[in-house]
PDB file of N, CA and C in Angstrom:
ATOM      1  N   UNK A   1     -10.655   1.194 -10.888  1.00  0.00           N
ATOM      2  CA  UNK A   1     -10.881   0.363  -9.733  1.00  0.00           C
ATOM      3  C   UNK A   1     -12.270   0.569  -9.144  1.00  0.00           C
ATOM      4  N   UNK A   2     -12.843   1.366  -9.797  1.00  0.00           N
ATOM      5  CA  UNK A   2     -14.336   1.597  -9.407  1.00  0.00           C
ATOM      6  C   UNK A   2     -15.393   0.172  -9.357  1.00  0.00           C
ATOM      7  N   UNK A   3     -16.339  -0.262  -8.772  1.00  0.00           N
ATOM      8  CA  UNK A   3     -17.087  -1.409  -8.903  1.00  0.00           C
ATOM      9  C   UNK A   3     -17.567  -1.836  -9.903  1.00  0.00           C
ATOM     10  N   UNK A   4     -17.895  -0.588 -10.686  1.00  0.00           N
ATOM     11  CA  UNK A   4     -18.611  -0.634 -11.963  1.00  0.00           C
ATOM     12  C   UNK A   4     -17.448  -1.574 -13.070  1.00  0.00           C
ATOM     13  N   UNK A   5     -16.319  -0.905 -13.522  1.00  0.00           N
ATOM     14  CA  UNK A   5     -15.475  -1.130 -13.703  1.00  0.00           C
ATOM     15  C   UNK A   5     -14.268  -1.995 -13.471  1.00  0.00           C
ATOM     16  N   UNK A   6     -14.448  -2.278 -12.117  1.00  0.00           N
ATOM     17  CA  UNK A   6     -12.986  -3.301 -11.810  1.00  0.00           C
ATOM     18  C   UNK A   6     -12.408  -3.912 -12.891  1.00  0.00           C
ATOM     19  N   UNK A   7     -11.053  -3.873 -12.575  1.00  0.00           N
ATOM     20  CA  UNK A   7     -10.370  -4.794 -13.566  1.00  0.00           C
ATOM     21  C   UNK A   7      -8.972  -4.814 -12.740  1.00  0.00           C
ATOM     22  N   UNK A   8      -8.366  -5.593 -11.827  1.00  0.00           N
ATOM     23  CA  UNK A   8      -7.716  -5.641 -10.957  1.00  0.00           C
ATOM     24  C   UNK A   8      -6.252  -5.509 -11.582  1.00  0.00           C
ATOM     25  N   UNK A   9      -6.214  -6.313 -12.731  1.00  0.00           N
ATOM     26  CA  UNK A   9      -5.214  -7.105 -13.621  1.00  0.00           C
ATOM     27  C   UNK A   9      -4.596  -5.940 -14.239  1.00  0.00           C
ATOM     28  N   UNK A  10      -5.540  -4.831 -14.627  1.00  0.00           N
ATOM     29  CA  UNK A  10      -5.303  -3.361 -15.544  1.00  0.00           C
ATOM     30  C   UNK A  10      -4.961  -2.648 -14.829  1.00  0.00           C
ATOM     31  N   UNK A  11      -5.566  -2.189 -13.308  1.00  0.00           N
ATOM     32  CA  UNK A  11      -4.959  -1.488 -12.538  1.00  0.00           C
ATOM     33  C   UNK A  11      -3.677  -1.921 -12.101  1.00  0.00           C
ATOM     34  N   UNK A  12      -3.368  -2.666 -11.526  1.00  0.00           N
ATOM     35  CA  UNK A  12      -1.888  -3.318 -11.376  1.00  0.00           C
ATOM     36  C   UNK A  12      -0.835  -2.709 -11.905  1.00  0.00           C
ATOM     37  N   UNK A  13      -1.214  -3.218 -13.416  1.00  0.00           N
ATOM     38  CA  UNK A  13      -0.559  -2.936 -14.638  1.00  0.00           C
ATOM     39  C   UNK A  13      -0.051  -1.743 -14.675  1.00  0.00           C
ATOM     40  N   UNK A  14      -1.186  -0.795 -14.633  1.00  0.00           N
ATOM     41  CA  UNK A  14      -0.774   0.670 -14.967  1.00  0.00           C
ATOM     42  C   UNK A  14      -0.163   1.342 -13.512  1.00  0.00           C
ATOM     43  N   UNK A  15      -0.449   0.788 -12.617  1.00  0.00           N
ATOM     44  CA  UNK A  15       0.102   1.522 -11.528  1.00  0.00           C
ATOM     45  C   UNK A  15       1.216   1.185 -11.553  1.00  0.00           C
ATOM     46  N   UNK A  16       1.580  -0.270 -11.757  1.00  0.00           N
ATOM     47  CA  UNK A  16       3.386  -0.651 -11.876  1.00  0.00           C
ATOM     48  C   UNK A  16       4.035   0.444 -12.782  1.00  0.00           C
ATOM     49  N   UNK A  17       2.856   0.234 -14.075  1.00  0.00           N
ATOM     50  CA  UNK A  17       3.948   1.709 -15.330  1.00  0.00           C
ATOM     51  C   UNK A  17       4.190   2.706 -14.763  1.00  0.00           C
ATOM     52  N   UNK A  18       3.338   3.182 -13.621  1.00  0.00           N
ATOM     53  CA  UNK A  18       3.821   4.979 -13.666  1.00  0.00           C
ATOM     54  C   UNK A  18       4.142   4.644 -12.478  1.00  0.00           C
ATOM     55  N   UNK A  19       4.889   3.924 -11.170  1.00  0.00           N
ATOM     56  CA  UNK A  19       5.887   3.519 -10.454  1.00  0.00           C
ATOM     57  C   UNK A  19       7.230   3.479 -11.457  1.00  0.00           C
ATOM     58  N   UNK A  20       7.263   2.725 -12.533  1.00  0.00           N
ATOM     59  CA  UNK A  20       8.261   2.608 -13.436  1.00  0.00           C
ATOM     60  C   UNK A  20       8.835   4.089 -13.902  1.00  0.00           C
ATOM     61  N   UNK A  21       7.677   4.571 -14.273  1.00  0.00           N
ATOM     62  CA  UNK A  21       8.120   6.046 -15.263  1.00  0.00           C
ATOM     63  C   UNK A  21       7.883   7.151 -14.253  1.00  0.00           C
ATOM     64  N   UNK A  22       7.963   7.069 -13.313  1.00  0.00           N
ATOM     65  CA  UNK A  22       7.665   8.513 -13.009  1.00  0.00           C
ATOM     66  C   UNK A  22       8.851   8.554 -11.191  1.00  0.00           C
ATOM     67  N   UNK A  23       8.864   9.796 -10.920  1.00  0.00           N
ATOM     68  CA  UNK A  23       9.488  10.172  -9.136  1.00  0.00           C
ATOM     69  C   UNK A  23       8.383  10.085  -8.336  1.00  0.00           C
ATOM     70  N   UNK A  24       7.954   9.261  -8.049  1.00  0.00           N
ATOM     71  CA  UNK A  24       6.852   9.698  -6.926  1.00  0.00           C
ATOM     72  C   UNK A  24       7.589   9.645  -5.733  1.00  0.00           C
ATOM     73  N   UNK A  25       7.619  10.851  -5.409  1.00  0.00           N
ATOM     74  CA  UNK A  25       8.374  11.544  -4.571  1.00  0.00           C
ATOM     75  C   UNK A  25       7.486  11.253  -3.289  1.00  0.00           C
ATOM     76  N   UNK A  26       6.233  11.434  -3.363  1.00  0.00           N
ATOM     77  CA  UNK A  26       5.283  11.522  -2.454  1.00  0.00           C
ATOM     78  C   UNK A  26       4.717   9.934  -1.561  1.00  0.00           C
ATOM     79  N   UNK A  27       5.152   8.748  -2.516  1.00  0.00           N
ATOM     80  CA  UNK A  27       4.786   7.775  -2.723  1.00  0.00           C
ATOM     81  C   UNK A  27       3.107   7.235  -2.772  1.00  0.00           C
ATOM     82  N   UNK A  28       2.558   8.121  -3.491  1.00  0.00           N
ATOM     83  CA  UNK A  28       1.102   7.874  -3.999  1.00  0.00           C
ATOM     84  C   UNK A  28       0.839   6.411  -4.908  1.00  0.00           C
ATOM     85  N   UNK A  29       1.868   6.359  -5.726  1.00  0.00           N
ATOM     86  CA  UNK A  29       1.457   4.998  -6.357  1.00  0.00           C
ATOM     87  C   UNK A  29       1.874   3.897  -5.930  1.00  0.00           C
ATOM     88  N   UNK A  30       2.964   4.194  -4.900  1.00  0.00           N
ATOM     89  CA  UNK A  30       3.341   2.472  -3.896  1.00  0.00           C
ATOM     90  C   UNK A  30       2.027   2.588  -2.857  1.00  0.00           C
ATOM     91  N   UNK A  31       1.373   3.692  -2.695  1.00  0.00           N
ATOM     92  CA  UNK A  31       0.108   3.638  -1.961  1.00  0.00           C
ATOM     93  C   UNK A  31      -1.057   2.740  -2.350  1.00  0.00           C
ATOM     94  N   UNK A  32      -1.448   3.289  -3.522  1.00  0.00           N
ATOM     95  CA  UNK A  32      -2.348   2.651  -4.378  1.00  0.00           C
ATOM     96  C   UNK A  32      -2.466   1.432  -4.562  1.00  0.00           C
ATOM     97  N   UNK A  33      -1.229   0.861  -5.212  1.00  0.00           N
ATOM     98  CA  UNK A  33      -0.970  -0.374  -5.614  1.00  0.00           C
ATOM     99  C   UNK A  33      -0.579  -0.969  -4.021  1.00  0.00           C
ATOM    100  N   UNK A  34      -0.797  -0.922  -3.051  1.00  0.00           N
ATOM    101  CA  UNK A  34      -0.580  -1.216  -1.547  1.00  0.00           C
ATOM    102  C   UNK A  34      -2.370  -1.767  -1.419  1.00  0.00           C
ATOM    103  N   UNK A  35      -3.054  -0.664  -1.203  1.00  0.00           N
ATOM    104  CA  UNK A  35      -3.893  -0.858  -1.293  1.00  0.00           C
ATOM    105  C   UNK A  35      -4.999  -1.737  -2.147  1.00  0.00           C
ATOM    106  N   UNK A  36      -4.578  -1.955  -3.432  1.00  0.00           N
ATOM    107  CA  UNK A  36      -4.975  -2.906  -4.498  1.00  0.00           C
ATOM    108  C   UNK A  36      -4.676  -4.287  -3.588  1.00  0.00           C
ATOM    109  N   UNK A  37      -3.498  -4.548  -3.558  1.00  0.00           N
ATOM    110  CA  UNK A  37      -2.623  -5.544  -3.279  1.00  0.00           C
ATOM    111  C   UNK A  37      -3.613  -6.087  -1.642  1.00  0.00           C
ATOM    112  N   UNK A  38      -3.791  -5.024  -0.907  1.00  0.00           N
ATOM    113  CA  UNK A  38      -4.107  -5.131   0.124  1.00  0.00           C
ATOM    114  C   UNK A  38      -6.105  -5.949   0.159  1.00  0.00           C
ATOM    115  N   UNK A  39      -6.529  -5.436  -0.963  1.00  0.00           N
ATOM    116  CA  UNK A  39      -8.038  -5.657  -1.317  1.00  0.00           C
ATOM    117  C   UNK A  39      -8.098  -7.418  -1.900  1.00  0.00           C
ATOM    118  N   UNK A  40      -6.607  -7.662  -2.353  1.00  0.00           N
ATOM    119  CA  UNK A  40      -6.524  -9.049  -3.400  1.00  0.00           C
ATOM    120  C   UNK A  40      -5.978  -9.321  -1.644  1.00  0.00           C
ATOM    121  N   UNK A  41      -5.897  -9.044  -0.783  1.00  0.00           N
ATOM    122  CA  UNK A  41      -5.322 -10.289   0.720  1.00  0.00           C
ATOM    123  C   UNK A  41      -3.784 -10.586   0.382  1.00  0.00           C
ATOM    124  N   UNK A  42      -2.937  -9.631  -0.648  1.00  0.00           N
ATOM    125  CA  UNK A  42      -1.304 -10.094  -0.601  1.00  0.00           C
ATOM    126  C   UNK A  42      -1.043  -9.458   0.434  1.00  0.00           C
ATOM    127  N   UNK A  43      -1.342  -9.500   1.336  1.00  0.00           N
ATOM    128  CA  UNK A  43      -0.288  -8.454   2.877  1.00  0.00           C
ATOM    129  C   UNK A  43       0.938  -8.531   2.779  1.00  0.00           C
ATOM    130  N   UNK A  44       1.844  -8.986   2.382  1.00  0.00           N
ATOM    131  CA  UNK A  44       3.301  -9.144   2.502  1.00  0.00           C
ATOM    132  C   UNK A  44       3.869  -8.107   1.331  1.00  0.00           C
ATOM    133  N   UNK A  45       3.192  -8.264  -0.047  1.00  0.00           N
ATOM    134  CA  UNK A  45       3.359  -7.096  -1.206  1.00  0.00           C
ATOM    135  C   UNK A  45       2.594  -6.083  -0.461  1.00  0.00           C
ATOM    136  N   UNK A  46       1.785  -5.907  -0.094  1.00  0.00           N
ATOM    137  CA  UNK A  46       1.408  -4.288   0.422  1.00  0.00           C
ATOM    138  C   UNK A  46       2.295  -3.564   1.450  1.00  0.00           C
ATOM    139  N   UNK A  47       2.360  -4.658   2.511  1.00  0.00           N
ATOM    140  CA  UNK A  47       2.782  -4.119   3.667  1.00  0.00           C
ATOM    141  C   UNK A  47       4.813  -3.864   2.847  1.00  0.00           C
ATOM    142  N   UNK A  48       5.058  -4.106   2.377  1.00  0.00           N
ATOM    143  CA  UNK A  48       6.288  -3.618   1.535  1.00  0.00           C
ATOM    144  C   UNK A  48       6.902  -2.553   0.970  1.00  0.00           C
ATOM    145  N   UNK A  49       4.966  -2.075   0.280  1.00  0.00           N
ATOM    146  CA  UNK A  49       4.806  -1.140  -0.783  1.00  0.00           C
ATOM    147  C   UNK A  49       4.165   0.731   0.159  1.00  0.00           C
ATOM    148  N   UNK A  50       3.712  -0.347   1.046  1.00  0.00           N
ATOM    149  CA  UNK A  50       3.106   1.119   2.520  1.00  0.00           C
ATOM    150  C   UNK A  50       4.763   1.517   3.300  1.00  0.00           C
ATOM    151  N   UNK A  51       5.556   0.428   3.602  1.00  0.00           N
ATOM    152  CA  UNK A  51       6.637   0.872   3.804  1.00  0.00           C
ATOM    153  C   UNK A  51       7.684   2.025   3.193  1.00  0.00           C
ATOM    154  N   UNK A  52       7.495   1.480   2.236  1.00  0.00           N
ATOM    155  CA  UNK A  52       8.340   2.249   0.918  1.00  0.00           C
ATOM    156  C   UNK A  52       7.863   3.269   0.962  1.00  0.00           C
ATOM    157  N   UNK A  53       6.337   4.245   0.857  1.00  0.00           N
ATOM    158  CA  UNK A  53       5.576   4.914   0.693  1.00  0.00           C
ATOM    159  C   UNK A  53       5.946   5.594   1.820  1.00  0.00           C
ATOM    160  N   UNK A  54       5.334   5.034   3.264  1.00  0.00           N
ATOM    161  CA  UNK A  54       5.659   5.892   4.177  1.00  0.00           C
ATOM    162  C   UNK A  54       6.896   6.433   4.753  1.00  0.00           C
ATOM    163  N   UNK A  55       8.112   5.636   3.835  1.00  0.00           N
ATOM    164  CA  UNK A  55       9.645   6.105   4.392  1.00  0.00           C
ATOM    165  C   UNK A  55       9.642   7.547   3.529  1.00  0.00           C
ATOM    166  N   UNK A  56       8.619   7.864   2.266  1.00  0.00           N
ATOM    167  CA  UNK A  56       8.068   8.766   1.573  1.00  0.00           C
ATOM    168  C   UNK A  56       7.539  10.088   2.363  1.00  0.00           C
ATOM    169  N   UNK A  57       7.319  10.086   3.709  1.00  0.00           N
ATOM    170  CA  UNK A  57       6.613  10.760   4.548  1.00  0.00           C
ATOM    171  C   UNK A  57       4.577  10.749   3.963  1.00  0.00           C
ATOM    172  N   UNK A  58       4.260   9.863   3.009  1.00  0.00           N
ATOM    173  CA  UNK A  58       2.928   9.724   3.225  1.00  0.00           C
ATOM    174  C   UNK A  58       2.297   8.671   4.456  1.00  0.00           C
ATOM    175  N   UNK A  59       1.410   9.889   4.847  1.00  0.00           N
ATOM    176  CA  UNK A  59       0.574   9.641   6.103  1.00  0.00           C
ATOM    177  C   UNK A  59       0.104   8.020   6.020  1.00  0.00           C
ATOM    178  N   UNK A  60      -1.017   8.191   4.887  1.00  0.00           N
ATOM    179  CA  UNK A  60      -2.151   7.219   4.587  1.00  0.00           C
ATOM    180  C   UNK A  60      -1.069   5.653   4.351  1.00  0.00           C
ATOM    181  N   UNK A  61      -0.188   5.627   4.030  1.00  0.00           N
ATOM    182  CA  UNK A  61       0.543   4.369   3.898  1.00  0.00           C
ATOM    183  C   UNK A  61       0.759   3.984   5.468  1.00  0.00           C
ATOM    184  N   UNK A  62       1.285   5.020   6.223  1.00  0.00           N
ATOM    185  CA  UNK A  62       1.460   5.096   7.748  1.00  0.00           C
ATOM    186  C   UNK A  62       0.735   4.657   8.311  1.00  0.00           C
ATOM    187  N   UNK A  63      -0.718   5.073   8.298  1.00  0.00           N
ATOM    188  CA  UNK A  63      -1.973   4.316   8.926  1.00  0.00           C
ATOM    189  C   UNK A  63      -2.469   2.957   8.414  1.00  0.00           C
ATOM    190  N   UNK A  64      -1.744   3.092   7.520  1.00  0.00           N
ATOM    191  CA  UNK A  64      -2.361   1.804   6.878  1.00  0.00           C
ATOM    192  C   UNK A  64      -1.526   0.181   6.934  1.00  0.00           C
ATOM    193  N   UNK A  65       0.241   0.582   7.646  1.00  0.00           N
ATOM    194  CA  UNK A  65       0.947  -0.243   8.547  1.00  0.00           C
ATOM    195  C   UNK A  65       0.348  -0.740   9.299  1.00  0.00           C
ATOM    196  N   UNK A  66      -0.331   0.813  10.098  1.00  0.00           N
ATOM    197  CA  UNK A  66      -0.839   0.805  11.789  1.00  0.00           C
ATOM    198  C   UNK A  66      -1.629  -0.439  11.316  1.00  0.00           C
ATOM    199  N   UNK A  67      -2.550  -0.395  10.521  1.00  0.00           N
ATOM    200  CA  UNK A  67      -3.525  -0.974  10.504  1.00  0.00           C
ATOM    201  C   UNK A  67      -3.326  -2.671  10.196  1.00  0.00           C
ATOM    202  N   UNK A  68      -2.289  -3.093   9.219  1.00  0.00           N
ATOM    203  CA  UNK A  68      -1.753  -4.128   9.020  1.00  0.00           C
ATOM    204  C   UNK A  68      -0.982  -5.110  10.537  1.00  0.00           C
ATOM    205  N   UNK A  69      -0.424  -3.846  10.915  1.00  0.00           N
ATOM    206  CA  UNK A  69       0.391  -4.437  12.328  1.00  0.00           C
ATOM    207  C   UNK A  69      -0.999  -4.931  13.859  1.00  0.00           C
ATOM    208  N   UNK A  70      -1.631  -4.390  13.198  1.00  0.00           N
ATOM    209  CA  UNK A  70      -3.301  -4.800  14.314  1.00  0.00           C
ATOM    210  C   UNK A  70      -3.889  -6.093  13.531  1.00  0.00           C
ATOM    211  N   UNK A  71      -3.696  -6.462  12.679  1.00  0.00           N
ATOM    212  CA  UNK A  71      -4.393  -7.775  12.485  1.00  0.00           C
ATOM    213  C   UNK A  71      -3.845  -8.996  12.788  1.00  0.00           C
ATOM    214  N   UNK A  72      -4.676  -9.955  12.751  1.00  0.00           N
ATOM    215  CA  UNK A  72      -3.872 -11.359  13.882  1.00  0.00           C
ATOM    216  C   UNK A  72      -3.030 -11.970  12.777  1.00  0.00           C
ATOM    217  N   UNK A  73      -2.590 -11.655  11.520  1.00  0.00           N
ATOM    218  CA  UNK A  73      -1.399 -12.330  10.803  1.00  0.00           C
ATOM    219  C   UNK A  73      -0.419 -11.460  10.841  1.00  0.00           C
ATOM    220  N   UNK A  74      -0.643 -10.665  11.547  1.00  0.00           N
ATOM    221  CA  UNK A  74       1.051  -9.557  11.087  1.00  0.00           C
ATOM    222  C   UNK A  74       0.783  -9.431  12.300  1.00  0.00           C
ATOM    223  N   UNK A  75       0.353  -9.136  14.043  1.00  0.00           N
ATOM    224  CA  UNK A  75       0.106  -8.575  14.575  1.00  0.00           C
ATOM    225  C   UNK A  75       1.951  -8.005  15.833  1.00  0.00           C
ATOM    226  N   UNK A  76       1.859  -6.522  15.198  1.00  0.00           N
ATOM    227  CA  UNK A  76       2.762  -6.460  16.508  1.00  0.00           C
ATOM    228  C   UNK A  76       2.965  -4.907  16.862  1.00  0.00           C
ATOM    229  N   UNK A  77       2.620  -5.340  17.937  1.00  0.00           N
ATOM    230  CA  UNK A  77       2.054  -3.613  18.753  1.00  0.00           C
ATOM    231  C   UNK A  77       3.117  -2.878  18.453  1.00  0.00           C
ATOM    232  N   UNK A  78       4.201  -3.183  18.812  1.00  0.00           N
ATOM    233  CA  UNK A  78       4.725  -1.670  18.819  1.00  0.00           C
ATOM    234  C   UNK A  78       5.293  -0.878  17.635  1.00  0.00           C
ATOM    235  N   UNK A  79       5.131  -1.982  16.187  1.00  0.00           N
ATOM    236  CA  UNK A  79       5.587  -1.790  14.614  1.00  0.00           C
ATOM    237  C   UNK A  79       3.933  -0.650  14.836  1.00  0.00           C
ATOM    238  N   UNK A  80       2.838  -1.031  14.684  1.00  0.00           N
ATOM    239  CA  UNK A  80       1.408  -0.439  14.765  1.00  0.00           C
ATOM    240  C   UNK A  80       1.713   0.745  15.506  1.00  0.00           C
ATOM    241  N   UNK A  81       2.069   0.942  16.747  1.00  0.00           N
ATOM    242  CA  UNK A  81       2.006   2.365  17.476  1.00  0.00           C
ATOM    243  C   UNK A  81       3.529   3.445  16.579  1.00  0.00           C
ATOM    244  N   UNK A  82       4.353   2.848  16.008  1.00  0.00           N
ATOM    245  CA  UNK A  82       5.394   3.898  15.472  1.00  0.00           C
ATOM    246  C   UNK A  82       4.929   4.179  13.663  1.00  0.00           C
ATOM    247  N   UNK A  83       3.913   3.481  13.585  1.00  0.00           N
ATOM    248  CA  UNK A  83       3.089   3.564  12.720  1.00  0.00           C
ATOM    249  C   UNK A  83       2.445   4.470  12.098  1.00  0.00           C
ATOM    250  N   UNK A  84       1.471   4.557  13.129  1.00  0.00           N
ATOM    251  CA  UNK A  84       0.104   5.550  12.932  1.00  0.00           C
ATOM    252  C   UNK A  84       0.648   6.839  13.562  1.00  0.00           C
TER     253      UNK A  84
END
Protein backbone atom coordinates (compact mmCIF):
# COMPACT_ATOMS: atom_id res chain seq x y z
CA UNK A 1 0.00 0.00 0.00
CA UNK A 2 3.00 2.13 -0.15
CA UNK A 3 2.75 5.07 -3.01
CA UNK A 4 5.41 3.65 -4.81
CA UNK A 5 3.62 0.51 -5.07
CA UNK A 6 -0.15 0.84 -4.63
CA UNK A 7 -2.21 -1.70 -5.81
CA UNK A 8 -5.51 -1.32 -3.93
CA UNK A 9 -7.15 -4.45 -5.66
CA UNK A 10 -3.99 -6.77 -4.13
CA UNK A 11 -4.14 -5.34 -0.87
CA UNK A 12 -7.81 -6.00 -0.41
CA UNK A 13 -7.26 -9.29 -1.58
CA UNK A 14 -4.69 -10.35 0.75
CA UNK A 15 -6.01 -8.68 3.71
CA UNK A 16 -9.49 -10.46 3.12
CA UNK A 17 -7.08 -13.93 2.98
CA UNK A 18 -5.53 -13.53 6.28
CA UNK A 19 -9.04 -12.17 7.87
CA UNK A 20 -10.12 -15.59 6.30
CA UNK A 21 -7.16 -17.73 7.65
CA UNK A 22 -6.11 -16.47 10.60
CA UNK A 23 -7.72 -15.32 14.74
CA UNK A 24 -7.06 -11.91 14.76
CA UNK A 25 -7.78 -11.69 18.03
CA UNK A 26 -6.49 -8.18 18.16
CA UNK A 27 -8.45 -7.05 15.12
CA UNK A 28 -5.42 -5.62 13.11
CA UNK A 29 -6.62 -6.77 9.77
CA UNK A 30 -10.42 -5.55 10.07
CA UNK A 31 -8.21 -2.39 10.90
CA UNK A 32 -6.29 -2.27 7.88
CA UNK A 33 -8.69 -3.24 5.46
CA UNK A 34 -11.00 -0.35 7.39
CA UNK A 35 -8.62 1.87 6.61
CA UNK A 36 -8.01 0.81 2.85
CA UNK A 37 -11.73 0.87 2.51
CA UNK A 38 -11.73 4.16 4.28
CA UNK A 39 -8.88 5.80 1.64
CA UNK A 40 -11.29 4.24 -1.50
CA UNK A 41 -14.42 6.74 0.47
CA UNK A 42 -16.52 3.15 1.27
CA UNK A 43 -17.45 4.55 4.88
CA UNK A 44 -20.17 2.16 5.44
CA UNK A 45 -17.53 -1.08 4.75
CA UNK A 46 -15.03 0.59 7.05
CA UNK A 47 -17.05 1.99 9.58
CA UNK A 48 -18.31 -1.93 9.94
CA UNK A 49 -14.87 -3.30 9.83
CA UNK A 50 -13.50 -0.44 12.80
CA UNK A 51 -16.52 -1.73 14.65
CA UNK A 52 -15.72 -5.26 14.55
CA UNK A 53 -12.07 -4.35 15.35
CA UNK A 54 -12.79 -2.17 18.15
CA UNK A 55 -15.43 -4.64 19.86
CA UNK A 56 -11.62 -6.35 19.55
CA UNK A 57 -10.47 -3.81 22.22
CA UNK A 58 -8.15 -2.11 19.37
CA UNK A 59 -7.68 1.49 20.17
CA UNK A 60 -6.83 2.81 16.55
CA UNK A 61 -10.21 1.34 15.05
CA UNK A 62 -11.79 3.31 18.18
CA UNK A 63 -10.41 6.58 17.08
CA UNK A 64 -10.99 6.03 13.91
CA UNK A 65 -15.14 5.63 14.61
CA UNK A 66 -14.47 8.83 16.64
CA UNK A 67 -13.32 10.12 13.63
CA UNK A 68 -15.97 8.75 11.11
CA UNK A 69 -18.84 9.82 13.61
CA UNK A 70 -17.32 13.72 13.20
CA UNK A 71 -17.80 13.91 9.58
CA UNK A 72 -20.96 15.52 8.00
CA UNK A 73 -22.11 11.98 6.36
CA UNK A 74 -22.10 9.87 9.41
CA UNK A 75 -22.12 12.72 11.85
CA UNK A 76 -23.28 11.82 15.47
CA UNK A 77 -21.82 13.13 18.60
CA UNK A 78 -22.41 10.94 21.00
CA UNK A 79 -21.51 7.40 18.74
CA UNK A 80 -17.88 9.85 18.30
CA UNK A 81 -17.50 10.66 22.15
CA UNK A 82 -18.07 6.63 23.29
CA UNK A 83 -15.71 6.23 20.59
CA UNK A 84 -12.50 7.78 21.08
Amino acid sequence: MTEEKRDDSKAEQFLKQYLTGSDDELGIGEYALGKLYLSQDRIDEAEQLFIKSAEKGNAYSAFSLGRIYMTEEKRDDSKAERSS
